[in-house]
Protein backbone atom coordinates (compact mmCIF):
# COMPACT_ATOMS: atom_id res chain seq x y z
CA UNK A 1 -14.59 222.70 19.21
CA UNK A 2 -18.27 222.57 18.47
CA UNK A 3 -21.59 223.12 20.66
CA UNK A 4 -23.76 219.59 20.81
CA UNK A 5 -26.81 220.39 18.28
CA UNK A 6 -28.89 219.65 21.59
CA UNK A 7 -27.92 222.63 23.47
CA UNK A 8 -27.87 225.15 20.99
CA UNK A 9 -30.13 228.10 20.93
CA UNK A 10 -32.46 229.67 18.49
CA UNK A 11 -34.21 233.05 18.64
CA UNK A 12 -36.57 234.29 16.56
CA UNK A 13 -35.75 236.26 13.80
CA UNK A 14 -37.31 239.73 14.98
CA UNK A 15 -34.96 238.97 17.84
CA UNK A 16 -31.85 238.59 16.51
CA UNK A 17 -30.09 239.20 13.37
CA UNK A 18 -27.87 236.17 12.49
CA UNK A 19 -24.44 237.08 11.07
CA UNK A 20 -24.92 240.58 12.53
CA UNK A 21 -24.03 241.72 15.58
CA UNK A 22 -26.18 244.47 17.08
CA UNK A 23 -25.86 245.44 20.02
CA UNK A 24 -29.48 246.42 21.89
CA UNK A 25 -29.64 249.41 23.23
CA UNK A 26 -30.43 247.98 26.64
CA UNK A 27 -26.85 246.97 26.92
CA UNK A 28 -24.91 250.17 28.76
CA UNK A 29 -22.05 248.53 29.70
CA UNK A 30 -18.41 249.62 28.06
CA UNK A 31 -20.33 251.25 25.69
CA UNK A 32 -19.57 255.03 24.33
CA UNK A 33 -22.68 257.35 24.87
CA UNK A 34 -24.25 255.15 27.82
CA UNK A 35 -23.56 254.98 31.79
CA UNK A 36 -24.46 254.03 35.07
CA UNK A 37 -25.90 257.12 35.87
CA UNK A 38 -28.23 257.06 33.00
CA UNK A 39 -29.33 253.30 33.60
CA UNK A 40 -30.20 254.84 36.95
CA UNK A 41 -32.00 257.78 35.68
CA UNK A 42 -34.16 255.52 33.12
CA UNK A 43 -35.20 253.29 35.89
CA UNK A 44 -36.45 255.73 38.56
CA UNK A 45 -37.99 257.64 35.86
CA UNK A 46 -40.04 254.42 34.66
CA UNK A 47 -40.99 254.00 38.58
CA UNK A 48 -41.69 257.38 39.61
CA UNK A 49 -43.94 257.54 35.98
CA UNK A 50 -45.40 254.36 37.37
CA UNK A 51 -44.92 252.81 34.31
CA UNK A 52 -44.04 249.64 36.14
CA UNK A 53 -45.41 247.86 38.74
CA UNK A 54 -42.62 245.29 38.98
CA UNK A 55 -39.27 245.21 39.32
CA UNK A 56 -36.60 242.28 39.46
CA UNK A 57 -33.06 242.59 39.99
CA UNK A 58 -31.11 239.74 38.77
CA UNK A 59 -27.50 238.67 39.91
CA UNK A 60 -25.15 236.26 37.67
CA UNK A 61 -23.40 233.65 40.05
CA UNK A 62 -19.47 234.33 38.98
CA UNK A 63 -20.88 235.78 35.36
CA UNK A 64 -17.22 236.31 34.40
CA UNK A 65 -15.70 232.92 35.35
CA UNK A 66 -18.81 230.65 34.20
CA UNK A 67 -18.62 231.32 30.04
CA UNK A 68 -17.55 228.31 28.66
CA UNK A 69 -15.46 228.24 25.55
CA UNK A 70 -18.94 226.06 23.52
CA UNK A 71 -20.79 228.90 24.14
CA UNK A 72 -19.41 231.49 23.40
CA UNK A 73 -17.71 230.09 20.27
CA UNK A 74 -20.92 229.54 19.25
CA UNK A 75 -22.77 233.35 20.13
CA UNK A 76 -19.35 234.32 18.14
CA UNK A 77 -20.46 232.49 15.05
CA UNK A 78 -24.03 233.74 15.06
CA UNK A 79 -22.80 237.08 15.30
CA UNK A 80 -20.55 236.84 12.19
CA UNK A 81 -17.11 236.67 13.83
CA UNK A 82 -14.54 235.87 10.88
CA UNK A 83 -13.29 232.46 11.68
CA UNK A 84 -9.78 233.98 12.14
CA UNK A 85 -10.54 236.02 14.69
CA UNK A 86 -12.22 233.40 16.31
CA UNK A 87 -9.33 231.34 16.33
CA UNK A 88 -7.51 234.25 17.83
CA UNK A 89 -10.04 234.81 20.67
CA UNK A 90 -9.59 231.15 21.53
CA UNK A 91 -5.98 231.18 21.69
CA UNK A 92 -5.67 234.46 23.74
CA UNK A 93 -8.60 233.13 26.31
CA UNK A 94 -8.66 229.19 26.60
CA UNK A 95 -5.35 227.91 24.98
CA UNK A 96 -3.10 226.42 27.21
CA UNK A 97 -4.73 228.36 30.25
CA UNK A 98 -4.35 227.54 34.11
CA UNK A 99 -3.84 229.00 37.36
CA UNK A 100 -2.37 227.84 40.53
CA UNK A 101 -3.48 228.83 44.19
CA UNK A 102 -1.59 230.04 47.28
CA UNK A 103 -2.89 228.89 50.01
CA UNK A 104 -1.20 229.39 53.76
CA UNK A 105 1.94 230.37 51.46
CA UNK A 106 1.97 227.28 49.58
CA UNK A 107 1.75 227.42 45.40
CA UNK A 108 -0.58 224.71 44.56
CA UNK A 109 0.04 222.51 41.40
CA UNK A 110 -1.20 223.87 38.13
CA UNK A 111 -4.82 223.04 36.96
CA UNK A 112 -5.95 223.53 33.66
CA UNK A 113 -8.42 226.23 33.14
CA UNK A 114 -11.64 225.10 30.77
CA UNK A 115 -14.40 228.46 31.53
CA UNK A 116 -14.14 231.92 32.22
CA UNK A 117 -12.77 235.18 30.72
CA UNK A 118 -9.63 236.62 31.85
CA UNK A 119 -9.79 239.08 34.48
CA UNK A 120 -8.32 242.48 34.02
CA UNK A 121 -8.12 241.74 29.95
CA UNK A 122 -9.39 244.28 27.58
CA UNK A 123 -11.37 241.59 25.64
CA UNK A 124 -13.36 240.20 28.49
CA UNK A 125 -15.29 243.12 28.68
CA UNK A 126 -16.26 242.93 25.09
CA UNK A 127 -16.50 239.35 24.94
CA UNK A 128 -18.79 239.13 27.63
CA UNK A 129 -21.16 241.51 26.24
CA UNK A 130 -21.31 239.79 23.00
CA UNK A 131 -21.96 236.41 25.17
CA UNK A 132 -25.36 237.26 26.72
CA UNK A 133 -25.90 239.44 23.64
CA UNK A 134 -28.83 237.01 22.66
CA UNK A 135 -30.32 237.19 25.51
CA UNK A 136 -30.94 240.89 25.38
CA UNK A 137 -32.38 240.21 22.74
CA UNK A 138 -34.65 237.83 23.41
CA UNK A 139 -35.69 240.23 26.58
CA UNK A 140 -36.49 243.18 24.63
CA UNK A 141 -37.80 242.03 21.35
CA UNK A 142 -41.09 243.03 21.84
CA UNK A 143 -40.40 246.37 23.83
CA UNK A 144 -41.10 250.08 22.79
CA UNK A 145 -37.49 252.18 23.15
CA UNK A 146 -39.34 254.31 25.64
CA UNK A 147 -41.00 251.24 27.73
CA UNK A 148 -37.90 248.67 28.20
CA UNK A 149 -38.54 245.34 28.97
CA UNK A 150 -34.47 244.78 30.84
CA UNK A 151 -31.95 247.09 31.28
CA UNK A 152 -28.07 246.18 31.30
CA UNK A 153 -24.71 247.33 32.85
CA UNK A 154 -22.46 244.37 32.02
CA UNK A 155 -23.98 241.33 33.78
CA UNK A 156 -25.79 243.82 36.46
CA UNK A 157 -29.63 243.27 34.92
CA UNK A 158 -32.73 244.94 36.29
CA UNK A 159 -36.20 243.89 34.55
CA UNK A 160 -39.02 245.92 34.34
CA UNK A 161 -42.79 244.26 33.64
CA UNK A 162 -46.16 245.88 33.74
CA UNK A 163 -47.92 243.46 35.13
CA UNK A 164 -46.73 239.67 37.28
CA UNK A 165 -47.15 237.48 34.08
CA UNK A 166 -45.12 239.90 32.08
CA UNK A 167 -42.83 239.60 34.99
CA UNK A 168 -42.43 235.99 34.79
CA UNK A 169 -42.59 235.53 31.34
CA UNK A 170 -38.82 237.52 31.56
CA UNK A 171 -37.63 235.46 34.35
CA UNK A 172 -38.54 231.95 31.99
CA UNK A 173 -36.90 233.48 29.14
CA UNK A 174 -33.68 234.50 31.32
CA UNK A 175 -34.15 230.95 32.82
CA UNK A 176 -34.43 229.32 30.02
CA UNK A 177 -31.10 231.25 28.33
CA UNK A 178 -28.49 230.35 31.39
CA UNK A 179 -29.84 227.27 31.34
CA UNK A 180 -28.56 226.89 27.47
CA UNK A 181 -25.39 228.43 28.32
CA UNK A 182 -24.56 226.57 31.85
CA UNK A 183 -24.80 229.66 33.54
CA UNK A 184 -26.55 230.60 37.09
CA UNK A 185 -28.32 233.15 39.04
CA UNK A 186 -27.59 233.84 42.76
CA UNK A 187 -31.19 234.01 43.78
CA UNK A 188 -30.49 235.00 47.53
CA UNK A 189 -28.47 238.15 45.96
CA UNK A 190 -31.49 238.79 43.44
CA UNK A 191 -34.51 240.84 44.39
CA UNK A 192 -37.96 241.74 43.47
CA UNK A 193 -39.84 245.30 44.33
CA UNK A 194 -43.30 245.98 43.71
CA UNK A 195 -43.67 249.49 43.05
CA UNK A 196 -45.93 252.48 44.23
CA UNK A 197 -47.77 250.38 46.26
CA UNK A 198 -49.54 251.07 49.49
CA UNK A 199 -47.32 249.02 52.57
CA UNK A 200 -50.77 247.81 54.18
CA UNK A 201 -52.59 246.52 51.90
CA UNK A 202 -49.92 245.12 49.66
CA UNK A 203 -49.75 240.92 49.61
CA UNK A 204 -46.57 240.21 47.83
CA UNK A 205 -46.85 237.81 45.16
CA UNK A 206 -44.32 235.59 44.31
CA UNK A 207 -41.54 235.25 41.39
CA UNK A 208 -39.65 232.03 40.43
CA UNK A 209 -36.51 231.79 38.85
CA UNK A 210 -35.06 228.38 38.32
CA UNK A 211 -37.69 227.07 40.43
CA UNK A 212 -36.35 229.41 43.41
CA UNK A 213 -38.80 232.12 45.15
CA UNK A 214 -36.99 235.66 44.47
CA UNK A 215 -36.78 237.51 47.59
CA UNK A 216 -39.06 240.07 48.12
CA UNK A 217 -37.62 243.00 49.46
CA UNK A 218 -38.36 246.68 50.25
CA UNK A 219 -35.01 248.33 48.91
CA UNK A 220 -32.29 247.33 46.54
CA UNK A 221 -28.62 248.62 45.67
CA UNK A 222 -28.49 248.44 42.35
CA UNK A 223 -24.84 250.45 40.31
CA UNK A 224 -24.05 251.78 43.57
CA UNK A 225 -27.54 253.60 43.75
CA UNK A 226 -29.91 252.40 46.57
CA UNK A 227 -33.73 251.62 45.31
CA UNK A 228 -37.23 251.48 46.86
CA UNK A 229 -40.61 251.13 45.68
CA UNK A 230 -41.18 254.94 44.64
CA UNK A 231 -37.76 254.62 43.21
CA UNK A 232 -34.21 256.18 44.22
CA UNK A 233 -34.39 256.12 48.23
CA UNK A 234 -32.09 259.59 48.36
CA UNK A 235 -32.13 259.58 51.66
CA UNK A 236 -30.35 256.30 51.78
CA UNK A 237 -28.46 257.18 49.22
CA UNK A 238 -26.99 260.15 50.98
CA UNK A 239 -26.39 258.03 53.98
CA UNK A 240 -24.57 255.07 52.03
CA UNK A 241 -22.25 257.86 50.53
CA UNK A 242 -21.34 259.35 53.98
CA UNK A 243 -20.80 256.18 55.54
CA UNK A 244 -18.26 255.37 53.29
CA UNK A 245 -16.52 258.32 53.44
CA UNK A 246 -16.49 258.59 57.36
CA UNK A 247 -15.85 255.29 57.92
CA UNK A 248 -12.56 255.64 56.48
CA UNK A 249 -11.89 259.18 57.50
CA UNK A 250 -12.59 257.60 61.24
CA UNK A 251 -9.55 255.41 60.20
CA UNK A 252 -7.01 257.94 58.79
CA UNK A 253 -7.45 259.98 61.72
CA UNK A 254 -5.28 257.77 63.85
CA UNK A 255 -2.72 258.49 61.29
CA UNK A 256 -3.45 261.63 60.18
CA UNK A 257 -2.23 263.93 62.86
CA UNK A 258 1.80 264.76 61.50
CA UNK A 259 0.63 264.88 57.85
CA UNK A 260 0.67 267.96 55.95
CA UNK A 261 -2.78 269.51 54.69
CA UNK A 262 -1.04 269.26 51.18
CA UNK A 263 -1.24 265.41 51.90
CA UNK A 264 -4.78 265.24 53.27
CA UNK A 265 -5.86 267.81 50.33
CA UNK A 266 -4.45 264.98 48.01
CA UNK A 267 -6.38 262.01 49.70
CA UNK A 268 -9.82 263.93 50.15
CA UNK A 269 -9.18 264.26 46.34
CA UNK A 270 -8.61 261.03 45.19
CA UNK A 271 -10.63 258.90 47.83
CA UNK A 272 -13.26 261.03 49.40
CA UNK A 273 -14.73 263.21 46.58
CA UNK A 274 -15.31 260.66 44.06
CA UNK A 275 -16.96 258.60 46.22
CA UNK A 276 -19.52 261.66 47.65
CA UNK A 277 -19.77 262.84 43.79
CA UNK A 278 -21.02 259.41 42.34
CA UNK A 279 -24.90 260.19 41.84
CA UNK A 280 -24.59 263.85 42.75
CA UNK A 281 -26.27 265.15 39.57
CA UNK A 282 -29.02 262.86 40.05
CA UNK A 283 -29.49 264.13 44.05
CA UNK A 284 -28.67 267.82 43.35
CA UNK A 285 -32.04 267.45 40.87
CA UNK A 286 -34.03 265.80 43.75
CA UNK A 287 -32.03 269.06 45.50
CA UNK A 288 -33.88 271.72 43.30
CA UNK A 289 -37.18 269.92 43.55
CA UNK A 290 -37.33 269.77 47.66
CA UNK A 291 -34.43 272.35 49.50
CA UNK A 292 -34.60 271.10 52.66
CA UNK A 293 -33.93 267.29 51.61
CA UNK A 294 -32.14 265.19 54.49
CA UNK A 295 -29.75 263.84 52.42
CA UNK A 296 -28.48 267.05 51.16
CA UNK A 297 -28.09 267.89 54.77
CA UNK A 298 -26.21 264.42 55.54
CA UNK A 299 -23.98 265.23 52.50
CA UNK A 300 -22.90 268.48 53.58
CA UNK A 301 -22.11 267.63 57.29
CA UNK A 302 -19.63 265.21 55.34
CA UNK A 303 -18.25 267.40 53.16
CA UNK A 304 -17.46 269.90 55.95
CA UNK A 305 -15.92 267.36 58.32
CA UNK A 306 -13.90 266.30 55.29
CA UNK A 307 -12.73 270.07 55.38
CA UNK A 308 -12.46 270.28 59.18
CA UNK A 309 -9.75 267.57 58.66
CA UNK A 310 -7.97 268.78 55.91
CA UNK A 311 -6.98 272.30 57.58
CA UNK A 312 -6.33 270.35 60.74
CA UNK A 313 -8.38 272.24 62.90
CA UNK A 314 -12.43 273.39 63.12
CA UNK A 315 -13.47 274.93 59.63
CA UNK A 316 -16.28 276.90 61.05
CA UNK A 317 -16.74 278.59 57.90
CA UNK A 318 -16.42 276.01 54.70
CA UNK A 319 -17.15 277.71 52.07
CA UNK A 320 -14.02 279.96 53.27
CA UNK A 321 -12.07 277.11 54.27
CA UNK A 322 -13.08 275.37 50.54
CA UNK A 323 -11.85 278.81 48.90
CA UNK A 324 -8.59 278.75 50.43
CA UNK A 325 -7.65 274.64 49.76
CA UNK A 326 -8.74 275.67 45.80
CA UNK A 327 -11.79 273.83 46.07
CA UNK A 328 -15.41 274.23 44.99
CA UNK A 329 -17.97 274.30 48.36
CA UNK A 330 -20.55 271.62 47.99
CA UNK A 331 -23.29 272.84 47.27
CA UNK A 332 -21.11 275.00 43.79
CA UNK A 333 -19.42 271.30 43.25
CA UNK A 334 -22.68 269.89 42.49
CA UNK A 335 -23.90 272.52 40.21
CA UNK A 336 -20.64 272.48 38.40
CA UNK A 337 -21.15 268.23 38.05
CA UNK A 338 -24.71 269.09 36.47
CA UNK A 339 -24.42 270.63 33.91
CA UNK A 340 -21.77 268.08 33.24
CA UNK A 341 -24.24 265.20 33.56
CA UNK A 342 -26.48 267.85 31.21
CA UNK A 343 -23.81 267.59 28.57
CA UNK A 344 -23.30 263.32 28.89
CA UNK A 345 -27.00 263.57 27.98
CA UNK A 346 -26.86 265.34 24.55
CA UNK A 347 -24.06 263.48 23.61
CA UNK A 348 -25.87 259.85 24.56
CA UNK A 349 -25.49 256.88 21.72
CA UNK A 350 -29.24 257.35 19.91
CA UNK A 351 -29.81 253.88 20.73
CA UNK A 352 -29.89 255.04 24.61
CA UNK A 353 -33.56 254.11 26.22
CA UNK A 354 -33.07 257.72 28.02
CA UNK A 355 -32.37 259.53 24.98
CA UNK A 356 -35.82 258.40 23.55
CA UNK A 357 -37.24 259.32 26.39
CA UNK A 358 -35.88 262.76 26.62
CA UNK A 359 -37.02 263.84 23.25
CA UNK A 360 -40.66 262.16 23.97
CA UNK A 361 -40.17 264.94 26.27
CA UNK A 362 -39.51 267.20 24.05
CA UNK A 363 -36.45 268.28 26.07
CA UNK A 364 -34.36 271.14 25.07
CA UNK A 365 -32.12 270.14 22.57
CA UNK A 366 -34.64 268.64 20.49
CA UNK A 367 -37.73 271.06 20.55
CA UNK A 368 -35.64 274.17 21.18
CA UNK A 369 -38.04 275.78 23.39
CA UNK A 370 -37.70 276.04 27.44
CA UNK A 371 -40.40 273.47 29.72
CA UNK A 372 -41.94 275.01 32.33
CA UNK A 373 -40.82 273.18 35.38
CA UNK A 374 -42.68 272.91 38.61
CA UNK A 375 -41.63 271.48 42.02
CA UNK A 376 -43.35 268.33 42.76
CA UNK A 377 -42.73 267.36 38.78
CA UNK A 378 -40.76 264.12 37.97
CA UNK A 379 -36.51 264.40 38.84
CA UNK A 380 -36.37 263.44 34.94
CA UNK A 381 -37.87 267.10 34.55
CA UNK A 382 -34.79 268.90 35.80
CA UNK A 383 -32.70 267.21 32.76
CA UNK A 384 -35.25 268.95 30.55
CA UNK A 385 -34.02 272.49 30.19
CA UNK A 386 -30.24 273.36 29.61
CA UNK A 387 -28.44 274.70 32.77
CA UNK A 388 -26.96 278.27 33.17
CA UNK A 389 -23.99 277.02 31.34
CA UNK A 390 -25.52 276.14 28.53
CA UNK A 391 -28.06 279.08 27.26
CA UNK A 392 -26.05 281.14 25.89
CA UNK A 393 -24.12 278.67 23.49
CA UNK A 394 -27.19 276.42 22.98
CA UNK A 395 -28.26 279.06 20.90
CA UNK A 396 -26.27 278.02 17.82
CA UNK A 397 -27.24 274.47 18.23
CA UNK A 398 -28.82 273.78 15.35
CA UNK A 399 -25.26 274.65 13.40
CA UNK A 400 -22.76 273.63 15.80
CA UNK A 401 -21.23 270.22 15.87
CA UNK A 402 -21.42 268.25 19.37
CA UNK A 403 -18.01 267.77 20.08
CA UNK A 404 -17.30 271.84 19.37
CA UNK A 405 -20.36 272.13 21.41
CA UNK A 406 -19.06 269.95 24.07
CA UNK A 407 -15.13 271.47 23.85
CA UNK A 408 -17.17 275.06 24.43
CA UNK A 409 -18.75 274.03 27.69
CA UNK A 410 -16.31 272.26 28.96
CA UNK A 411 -14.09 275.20 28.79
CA UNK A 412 -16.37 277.28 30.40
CA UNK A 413 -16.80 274.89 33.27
CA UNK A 414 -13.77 274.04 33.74
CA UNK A 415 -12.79 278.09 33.69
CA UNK A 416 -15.26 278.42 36.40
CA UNK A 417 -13.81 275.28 38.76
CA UNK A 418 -10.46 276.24 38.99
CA UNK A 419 -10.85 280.08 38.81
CA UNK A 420 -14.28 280.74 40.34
CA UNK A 421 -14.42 280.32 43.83
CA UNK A 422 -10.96 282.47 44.77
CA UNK A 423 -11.92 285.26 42.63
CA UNK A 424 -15.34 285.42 44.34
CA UNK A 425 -13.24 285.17 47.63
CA UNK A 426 -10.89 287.97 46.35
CA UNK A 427 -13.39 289.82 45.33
CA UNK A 428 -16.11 289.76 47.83
């Protein structure tokens, strides 16, 4: 099968390497060395450095289910896919393919399937990065590695312009590509933020994207992480993590009463402290910089009515309470998680937009020398200097391997989670 000549795409050769596939370093998703969290990190840091004005958040209608077999085959080929793998992409995705549909109970006849990667297989991933590989391309071509034009988690997109024609000189060229590739945006889920802008005197200007007006709007979730116009909102932020996690506390408790603490220990474990720990490096540095931060205190109030309900009773005092169930207080879980997040960041791919702006930085594992670091500086300034954790090994940098590096830390941290808290309640 073979794309018309009429609807096939051509980049410019800057752009895009025919017969080589390189991924741009704009692309973090299910990628080694990149994350959410450092997507996250990059774009507040571009906003708080006001380094942008404008910011547009784009949303794929049903990105996974809308690549057609054409188009892809035909990304494939420009990338230098050997024809037999190829074939055996196609046969694994598109040959033979349907589904059926229950409906009231019912199993609906079988209808062939034409578009769309298979959900849940370990090749979609892949496969879909490689399809709107070219268009990352084509976004960033012109971009300096510490001033990116898009950034990328999967299909999730976020693009970052200077100025409005810069702005919708992106949207045309992201237009232009899903129109090639008979894809489509959801504009109503899409949004556009103007940033560091005064709220009275500011006359929103408008953004087109398939001949649709992109809704202005005043904050955006984007990866889980709520943003505003001077960047992460953390105060949202705190309360969109505690809402999730007492919202379905509120619902166990009906339940909850003849269960063991052993049970409850096990649930707070594997529901309710992921969910409060996702962005917690990135609020404990907006922590450091202002103590008395509301969403700190919105945190903690969750954490210790997580604890009230795991001993069964009123924890009046939770760091005690914590010691006892073998588990880190708050405010010691989130140091322990930074210098974690510290360590993701020396080991990110080179290619990482962060990573080259870290060592424009001259952060610590590049210039070897501590940054003095002052309250009201940027949250990317907290990343600069190692943590506690870290001093005394980061000494032998320059001669120790990463991964021994990282093995070393790890150790240590992982010594201090699991053995630090009772000995400092034995002990004090």
């Amino acid at each position: 099968m073979s794309i018309p000549q009429t609807l096939r795409v051509t980049y410019p050769s800057r752009c895009l390497s025919i017969r080589k596939y390189v991924v741009p370093g704009i692309q973090a998703g299910f990628r080694s060395g990149y994350s959410t969290l450092t997507n996250i990190l990059t774009l507040h840091h571009l906003i708080e450095a006001d380094a942008s004005r404008h910011i547009v958040f784009l949303d794929f209608a049903s990105a996974f289910d809308s690549v057609g077999w054409p188009y892809l085959q035909q990304e494939l080929k420009e990338q230098g896919m050997n024809p037999l793998v190829l074939q055996l992409v196609y046969q694994l995705m598109y040959r033979d393919m349907s589904y059926s549909l229950i409906v009231n109970g019912c199993l609906s006849p079988k209808q062939p399937r034409t578009c769309g990667l298979l959900q849940g297989s370990p090749l979609s991933p892949i496969l879909s990065n490689r399809f709107i590989n070219s268009l990352l391309h084509s976004l960033n071509c012109n971009s300096q590695p510490t001033f990116p034009s898009a950034l990328f988690f999967a299909d999730d997109g976020v693009l970052i312009a200077p100025t409005i024609p810069k702005a919708q000189s992106l949207l045309n060229q992201a237009s232009t590509w899903a129109g090639m590739h008979e894809m489509s945006f959801n504009i109503p889920k899409c949004g556009y933020i103007v940033t560091n802008q005064p709220i009275r005197t500011y006359l929103p200007h408008t953004l087109t994207l398939n001949n649709h007006t992109i809704p202005h709007v005043t904050s955006y979730k984007y990866l889980g992480v709520t943003f505003a116009s001077k960047g992460i909102d953390f105060v949202n932020q705190g309360i969109l993590l505690c809402q999730r996690v007492e919202s379905c506390l509120a619902g166990m408790r009906w339940f909850s009463d003849t269960w063991a603490p052993q049970i409850r220990l096990s649930i707070f474990k594997s529901i309710f402290l992921p969910t409060l720990e996702y962005s917690l490096p990135l609020l404990y540095a907006n922590y450091k910089r202002y103590r008395k931060a509301q969403e700190w205190i919105t945190l903690t109030n969750t954490d210790n009515n997580c604890l009230t309900w795991i001993a069964g009773g009123n924890a009046k005092r939770p760091h005690i309470t914590a010691h006892l169930l073998w588990l880190l207080p708050f405010v010691d879980r989130a140091q322990h998680l930074f210098p974690r997040f510290y360590l993701h960041l020396m080991a990110m791919a080179p290619s990482n937009p962060l990573r080259a702006i870290l060592d424009r930085s001259n952060w610590y594992s590049k210039s070897n020398h501590f940054m003095p670091i002052h309250k009201h500086d940027p949250l990317l300034s907290q990343f600069l200097n190692p943590p506690p954790a870290f001093t005394k090994h980061l000494s032998n940098l320059q001669h120790t391997p990463i991964t021994l590096l990282r093995d070393t830390v790890l150790e240590e941290l992982s010594t201090t989670k699991y053995h630090g808290p009772l000995m400092i309640y034995v002990l004090g």
